[in-house]
Protein backbone atom coordinates (compact mmCIF):
# COMPACT_ATOMS: atom_id res chain seq x y z
CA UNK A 1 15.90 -28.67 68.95
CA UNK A 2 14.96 -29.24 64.85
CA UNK A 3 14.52 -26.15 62.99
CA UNK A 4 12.29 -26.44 59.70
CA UNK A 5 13.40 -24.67 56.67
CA UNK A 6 10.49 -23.08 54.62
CA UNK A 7 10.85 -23.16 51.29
CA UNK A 8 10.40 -19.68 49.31
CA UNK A 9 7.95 -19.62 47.06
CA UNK A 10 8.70 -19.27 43.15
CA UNK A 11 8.67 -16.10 41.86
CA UNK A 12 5.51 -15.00 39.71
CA UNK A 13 6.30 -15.08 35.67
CA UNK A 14 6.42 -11.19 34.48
CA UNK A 15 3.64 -11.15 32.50
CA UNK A 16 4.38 -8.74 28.94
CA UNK A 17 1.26 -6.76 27.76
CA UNK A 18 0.82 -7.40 23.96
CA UNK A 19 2.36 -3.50 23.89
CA UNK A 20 5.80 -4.38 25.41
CA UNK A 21 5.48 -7.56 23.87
CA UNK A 22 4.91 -5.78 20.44
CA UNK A 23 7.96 -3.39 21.30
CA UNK A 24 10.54 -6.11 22.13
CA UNK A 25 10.00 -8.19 19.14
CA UNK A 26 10.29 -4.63 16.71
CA UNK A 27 13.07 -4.04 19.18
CA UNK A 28 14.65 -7.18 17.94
CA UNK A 29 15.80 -6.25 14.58
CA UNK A 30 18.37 -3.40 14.42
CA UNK A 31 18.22 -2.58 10.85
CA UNK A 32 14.46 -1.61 12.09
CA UNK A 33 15.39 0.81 14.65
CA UNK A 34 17.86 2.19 12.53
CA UNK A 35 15.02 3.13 10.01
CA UNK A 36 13.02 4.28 12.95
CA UNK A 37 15.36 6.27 14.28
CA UNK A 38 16.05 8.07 10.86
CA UNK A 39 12.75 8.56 9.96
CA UNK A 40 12.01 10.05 12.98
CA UNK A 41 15.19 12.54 12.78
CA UNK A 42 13.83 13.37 9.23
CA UNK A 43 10.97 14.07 10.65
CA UNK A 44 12.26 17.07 13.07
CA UNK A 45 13.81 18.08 10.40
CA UNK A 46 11.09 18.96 8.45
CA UNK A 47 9.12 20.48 11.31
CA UNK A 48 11.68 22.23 12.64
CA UNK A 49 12.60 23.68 9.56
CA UNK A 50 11.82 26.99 10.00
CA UNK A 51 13.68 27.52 12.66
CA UNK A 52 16.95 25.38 12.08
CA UNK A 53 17.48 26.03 7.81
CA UNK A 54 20.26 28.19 7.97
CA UNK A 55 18.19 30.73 5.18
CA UNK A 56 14.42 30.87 4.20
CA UNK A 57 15.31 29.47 0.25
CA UNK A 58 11.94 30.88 -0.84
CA UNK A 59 12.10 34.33 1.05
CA UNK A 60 13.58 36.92 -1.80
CA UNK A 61 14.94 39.21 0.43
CA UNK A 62 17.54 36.41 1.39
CA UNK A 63 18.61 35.40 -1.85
CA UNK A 64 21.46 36.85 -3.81
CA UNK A 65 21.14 35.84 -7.95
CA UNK A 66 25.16 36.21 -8.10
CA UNK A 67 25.29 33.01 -5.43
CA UNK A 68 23.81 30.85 -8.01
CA UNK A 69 25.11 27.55 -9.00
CA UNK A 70 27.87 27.83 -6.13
CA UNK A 71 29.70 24.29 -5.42
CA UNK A 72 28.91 22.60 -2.43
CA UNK A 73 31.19 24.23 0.61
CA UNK A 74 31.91 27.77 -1.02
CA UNK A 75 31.56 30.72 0.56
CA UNK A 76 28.52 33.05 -1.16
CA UNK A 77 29.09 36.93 -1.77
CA UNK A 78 27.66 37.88 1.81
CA UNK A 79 29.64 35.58 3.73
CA UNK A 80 27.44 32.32 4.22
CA UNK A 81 28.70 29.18 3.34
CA UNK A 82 26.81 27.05 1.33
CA UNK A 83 27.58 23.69 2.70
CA UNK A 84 25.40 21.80 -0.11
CA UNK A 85 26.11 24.49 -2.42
CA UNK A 86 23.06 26.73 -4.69
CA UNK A 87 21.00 26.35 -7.11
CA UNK A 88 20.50 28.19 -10.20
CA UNK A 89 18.60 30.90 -7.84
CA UNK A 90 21.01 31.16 -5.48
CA UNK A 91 19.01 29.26 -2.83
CA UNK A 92 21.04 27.19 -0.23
CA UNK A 93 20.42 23.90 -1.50
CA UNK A 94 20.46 22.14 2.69
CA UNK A 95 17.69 24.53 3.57
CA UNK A 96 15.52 24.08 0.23
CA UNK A 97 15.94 20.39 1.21
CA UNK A 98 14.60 21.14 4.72
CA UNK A 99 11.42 23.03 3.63
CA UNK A 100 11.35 20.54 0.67
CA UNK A 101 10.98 17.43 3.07
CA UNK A 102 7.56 19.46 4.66
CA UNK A 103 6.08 18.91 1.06
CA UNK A 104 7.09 15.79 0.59
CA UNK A 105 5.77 14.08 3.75
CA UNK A 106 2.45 16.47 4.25
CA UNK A 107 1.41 15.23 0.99
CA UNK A 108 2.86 11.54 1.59
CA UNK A 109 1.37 11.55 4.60
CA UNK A 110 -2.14 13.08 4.01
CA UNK A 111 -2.73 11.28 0.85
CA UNK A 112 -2.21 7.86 3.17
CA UNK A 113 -4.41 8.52 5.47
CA UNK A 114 -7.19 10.19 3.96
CA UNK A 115 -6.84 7.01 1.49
CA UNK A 116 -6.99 4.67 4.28
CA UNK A 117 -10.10 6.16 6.03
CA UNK A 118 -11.54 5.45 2.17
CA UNK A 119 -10.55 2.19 1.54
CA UNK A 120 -10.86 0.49 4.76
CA UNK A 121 -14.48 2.20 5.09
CA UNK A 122 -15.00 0.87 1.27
CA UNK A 123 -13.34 -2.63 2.47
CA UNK A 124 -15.26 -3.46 5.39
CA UNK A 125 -18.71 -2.43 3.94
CA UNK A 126 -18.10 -4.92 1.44
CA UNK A 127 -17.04 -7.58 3.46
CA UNK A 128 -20.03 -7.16 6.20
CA UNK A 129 -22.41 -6.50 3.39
CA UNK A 130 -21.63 -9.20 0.89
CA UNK A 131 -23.51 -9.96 -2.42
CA UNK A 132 -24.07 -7.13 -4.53
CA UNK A 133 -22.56 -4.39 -2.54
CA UNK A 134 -19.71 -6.32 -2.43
CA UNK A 135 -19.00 -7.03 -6.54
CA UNK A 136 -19.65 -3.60 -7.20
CA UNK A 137 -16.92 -2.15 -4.62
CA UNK A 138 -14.61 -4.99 -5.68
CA UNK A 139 -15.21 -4.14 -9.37
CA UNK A 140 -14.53 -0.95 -8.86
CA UNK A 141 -11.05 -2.05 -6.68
CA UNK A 142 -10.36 -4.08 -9.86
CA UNK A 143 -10.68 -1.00 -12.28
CA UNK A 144 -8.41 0.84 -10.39
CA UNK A 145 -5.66 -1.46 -9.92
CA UNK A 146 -5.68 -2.29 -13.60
CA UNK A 147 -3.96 1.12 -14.12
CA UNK A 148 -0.65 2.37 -13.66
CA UNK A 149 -0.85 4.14 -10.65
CA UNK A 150 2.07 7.35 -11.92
CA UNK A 151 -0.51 7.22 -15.68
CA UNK A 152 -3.92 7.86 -13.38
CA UNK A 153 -2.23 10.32 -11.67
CA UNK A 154 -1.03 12.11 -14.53
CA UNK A 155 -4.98 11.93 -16.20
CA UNK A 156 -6.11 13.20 -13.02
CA UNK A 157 -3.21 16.40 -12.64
CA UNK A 158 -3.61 17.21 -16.18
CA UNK A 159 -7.46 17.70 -15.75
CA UNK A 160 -7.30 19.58 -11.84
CA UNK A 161 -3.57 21.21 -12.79
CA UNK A 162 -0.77 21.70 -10.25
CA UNK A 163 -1.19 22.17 -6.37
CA UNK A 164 -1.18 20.12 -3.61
CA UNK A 165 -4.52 19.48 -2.72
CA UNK A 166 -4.79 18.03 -6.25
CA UNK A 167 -1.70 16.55 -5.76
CA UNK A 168 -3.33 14.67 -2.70
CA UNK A 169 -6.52 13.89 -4.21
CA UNK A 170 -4.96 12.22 -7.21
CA UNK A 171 -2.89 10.22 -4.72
CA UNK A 172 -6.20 9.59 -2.82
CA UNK A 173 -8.38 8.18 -5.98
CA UNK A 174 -4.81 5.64 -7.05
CA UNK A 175 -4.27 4.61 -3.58
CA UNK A 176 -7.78 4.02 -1.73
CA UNK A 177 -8.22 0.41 -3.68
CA UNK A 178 -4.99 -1.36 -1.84
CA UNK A 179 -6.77 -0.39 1.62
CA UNK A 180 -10.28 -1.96 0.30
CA UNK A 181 -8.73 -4.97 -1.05
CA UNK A 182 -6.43 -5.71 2.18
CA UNK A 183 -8.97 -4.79 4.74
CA UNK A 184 -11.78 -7.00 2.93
CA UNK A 185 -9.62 -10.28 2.72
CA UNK A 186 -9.27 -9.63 7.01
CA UNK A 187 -12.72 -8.84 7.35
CA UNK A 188 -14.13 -11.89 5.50
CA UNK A 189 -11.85 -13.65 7.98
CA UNK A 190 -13.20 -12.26 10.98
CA UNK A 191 -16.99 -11.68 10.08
CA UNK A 192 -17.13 -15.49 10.27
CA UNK A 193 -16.18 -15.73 14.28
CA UNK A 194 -18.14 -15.73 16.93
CA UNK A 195 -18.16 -12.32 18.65
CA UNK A 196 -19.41 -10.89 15.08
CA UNK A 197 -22.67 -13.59 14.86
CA UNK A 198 -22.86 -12.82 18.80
CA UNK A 199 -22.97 -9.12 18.33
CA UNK A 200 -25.38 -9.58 15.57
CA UNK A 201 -27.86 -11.61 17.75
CA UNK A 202 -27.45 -8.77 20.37
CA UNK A 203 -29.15 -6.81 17.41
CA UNK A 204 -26.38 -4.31 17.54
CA UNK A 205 -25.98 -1.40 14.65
CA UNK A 206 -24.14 -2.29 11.74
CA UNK A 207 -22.13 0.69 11.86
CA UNK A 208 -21.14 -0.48 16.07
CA UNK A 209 -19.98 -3.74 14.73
CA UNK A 210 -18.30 -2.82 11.94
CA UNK A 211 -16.14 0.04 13.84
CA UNK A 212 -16.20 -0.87 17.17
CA UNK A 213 -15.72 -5.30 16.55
CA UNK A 214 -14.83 -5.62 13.45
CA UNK A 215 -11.79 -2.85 12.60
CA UNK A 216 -9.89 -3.02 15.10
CA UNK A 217 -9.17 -6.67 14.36
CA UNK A 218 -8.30 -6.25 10.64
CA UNK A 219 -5.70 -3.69 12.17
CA UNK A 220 -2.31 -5.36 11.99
CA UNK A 221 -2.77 -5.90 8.30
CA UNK A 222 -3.48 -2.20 7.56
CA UNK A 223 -0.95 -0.67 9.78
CA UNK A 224 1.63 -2.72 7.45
CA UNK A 225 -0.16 -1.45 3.83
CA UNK A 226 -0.40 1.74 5.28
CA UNK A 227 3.25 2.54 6.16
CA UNK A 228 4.07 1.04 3.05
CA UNK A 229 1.66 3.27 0.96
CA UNK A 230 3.53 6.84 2.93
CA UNK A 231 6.33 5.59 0.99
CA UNK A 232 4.79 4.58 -2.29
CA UNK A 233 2.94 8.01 -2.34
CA UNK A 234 6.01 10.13 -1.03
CA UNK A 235 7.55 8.70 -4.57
CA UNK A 236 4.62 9.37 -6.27
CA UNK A 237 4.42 12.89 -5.39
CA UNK A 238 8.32 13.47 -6.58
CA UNK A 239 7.85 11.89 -9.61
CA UNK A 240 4.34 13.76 -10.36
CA UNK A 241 6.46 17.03 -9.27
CA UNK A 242 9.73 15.76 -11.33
CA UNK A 243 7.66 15.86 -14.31
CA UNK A 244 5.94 19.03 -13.67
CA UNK A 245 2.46 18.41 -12.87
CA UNK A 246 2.93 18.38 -9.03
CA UNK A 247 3.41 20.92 -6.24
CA UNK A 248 3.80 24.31 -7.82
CA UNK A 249 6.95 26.09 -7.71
CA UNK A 250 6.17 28.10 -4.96
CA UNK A 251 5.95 25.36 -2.64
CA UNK A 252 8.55 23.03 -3.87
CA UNK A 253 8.77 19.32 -2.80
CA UNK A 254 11.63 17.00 -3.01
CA UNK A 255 11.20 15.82 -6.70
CA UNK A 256 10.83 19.41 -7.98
CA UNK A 257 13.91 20.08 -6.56
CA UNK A 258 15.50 17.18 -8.46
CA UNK A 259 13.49 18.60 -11.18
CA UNK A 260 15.14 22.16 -11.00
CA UNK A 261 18.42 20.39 -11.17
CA UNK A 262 18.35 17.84 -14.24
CA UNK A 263 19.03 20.58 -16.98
CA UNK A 264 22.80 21.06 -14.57
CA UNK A 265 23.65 17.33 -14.60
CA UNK A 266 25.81 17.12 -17.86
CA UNK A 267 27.39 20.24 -17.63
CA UNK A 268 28.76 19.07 -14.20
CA UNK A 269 26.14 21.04 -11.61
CA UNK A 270 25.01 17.58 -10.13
CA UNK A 271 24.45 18.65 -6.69
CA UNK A 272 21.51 20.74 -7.36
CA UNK A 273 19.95 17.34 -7.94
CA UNK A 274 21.87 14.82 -6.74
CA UNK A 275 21.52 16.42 -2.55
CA UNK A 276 17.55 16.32 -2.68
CA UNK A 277 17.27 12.78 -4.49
CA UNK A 278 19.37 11.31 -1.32
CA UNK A 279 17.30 12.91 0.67
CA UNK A 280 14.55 11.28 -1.11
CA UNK A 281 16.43 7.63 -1.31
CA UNK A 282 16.96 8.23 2.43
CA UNK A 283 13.05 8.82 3.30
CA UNK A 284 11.71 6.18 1.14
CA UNK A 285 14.39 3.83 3.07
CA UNK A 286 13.48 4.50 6.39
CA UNK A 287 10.00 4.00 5.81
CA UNK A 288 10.07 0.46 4.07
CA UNK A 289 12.90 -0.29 6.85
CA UNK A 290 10.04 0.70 9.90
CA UNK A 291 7.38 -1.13 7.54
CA UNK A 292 9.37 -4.40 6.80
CA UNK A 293 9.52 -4.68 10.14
CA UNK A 294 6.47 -4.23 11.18
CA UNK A 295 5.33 -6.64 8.72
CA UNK A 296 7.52 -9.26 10.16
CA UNK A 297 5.95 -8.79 14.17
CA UNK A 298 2.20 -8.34 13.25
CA UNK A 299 2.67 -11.06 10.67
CA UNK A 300 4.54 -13.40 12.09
CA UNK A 301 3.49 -16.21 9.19
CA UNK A 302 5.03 -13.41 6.26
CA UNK A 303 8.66 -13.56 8.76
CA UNK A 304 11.81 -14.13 6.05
């Protein structure tokens, strides 16, 4: 009796979604989940602040003027041990670094995005719109970047004064014009394929093609500017605050805290300073780490 042997049938290719796909190839670089992974731990910090600073730095009933300017690792007058030492209030300098990362990244953070919803709205109308509307808006681009961004910040602070809605503002009118000039060189791109002369024969609103076809393909390019900019504007912010036309005092960021500490340095009080500007260097890090990155996987023509 012959027997016949059936061959199995090949297995089916896994097929990756352009998500997984997306996550493997950011997956790929460890220096990149490294700055992830940190800038998400700084992160918690921040928001868990409140309940993880060992002391409220900016609560009065918790300070103690005879802990002031205590090295790092010395034990104050009522027992707590100030790991990163004091400053000249007697504030624990960990915990004013905890509360002064909230600051730093509301006002990073905010400033980005409301500057992003500015510029790419700016961006695309010129791109869709063309001929006059577009000169204007990209006149108006040029302007902007023909300043130093830290000097049209300063004009703007010394006009509004301290605070940090004028603190995000400023960083709103300097930053808005990298958003309109990256999301109009993508938009020219795409305006000229097919689905956007297809959805304009459907007769479709301008407003539904611009938002619904035409963003979300100019995307990649202003996920990358925009985690860039977070950083940019987190430095902004410290040095607006460093030279004392930032946050107010009440509501300190990272770079007033740096600030507090400069007039210590040469008579050998450099942690005051010299703890929060780490924790600065550290945030900025992460951030261009993540961004890199990300530049590198939706880009893959920019890969070094």
């Amino acid at each position: 009796m012959s027997t016949t042997t059936i061959a199995a049938a090949p297995a089916a290719p896994k097929v990756e979604t352009p998500f997984q796909r997306f996550v493997s190839e950011f997956a790929a670089s460890r220096i990149a989940l490294f700055g992830l992974v940190l800038f998400l731990a700084i992160v918690a910090i921040a928001v868990l602040a409140p309940f993880i600073a060992p002391q409220n730095p900016y609560d009065l009933a918790q300070l103690d003027i005879m802990d002031g300017r205590l090295e790092p690792g010395t034990v104050g007058a009522g027992g707590f041990t100030y790991w990163l030492g004091t400053d000249d209030q007697g504030r624990d300098m960990l915990s004013g670094i905890m509360y002064g990362l909230r600051i730093s990244l509301m006002v990073g953070a905010g400033s980005a995005i409301i500057a992003c919803l500015v510029g790419a709205s700016l961006g695309m109308l010129a791109a869709y719109a063309g001929g006059r509307t577009d000169s204007l808006i990209m006149r108006l681009v040029d302007l902007q970047l023909s300043f130093p961004a830290i000097l049209a910040a300063l004009m703007i602070l010394a006009f509004l004064g301290k605070g940090i809605l004028n603190v995000v503002f400023a960083l709103v009118i300097v930053e808005w014009a990298y958003y309109a000039r990256t999301v109009r060189g993508s938009a020219l791109v795409e305006r000229r394929r097919e689905y956007i002369e297809a959805a304009q024969c459907l007769a479709l609103p301008t407003r539904r093609i611009i938002f619904r076809h035409l963003l979300p393909n100019c995307l990649p390019p202003l996920i990358v500017v925009g985690t860039m900019q977070v950083a940019r504007a987190i430095a902004l912010e410290a040095t607006l605050s460093f030279l004392g036309l930032g946050v107010p005092i009440t509501e300190p960021s990272l770079g007033l805290l740096i600030a507090n500490g400069y007039e210590y340095m040469l008579s050998g009080k450099y942690w005051i300073s010299f703890y929060p500007g780490i924790a600065l260097l550290v945030t900025i890090v992460s951030i261009n780490l993540v961004g890199d990155q990300l530049r590198d996987v939706l880009n893959p023509r920019l890969k070094r």
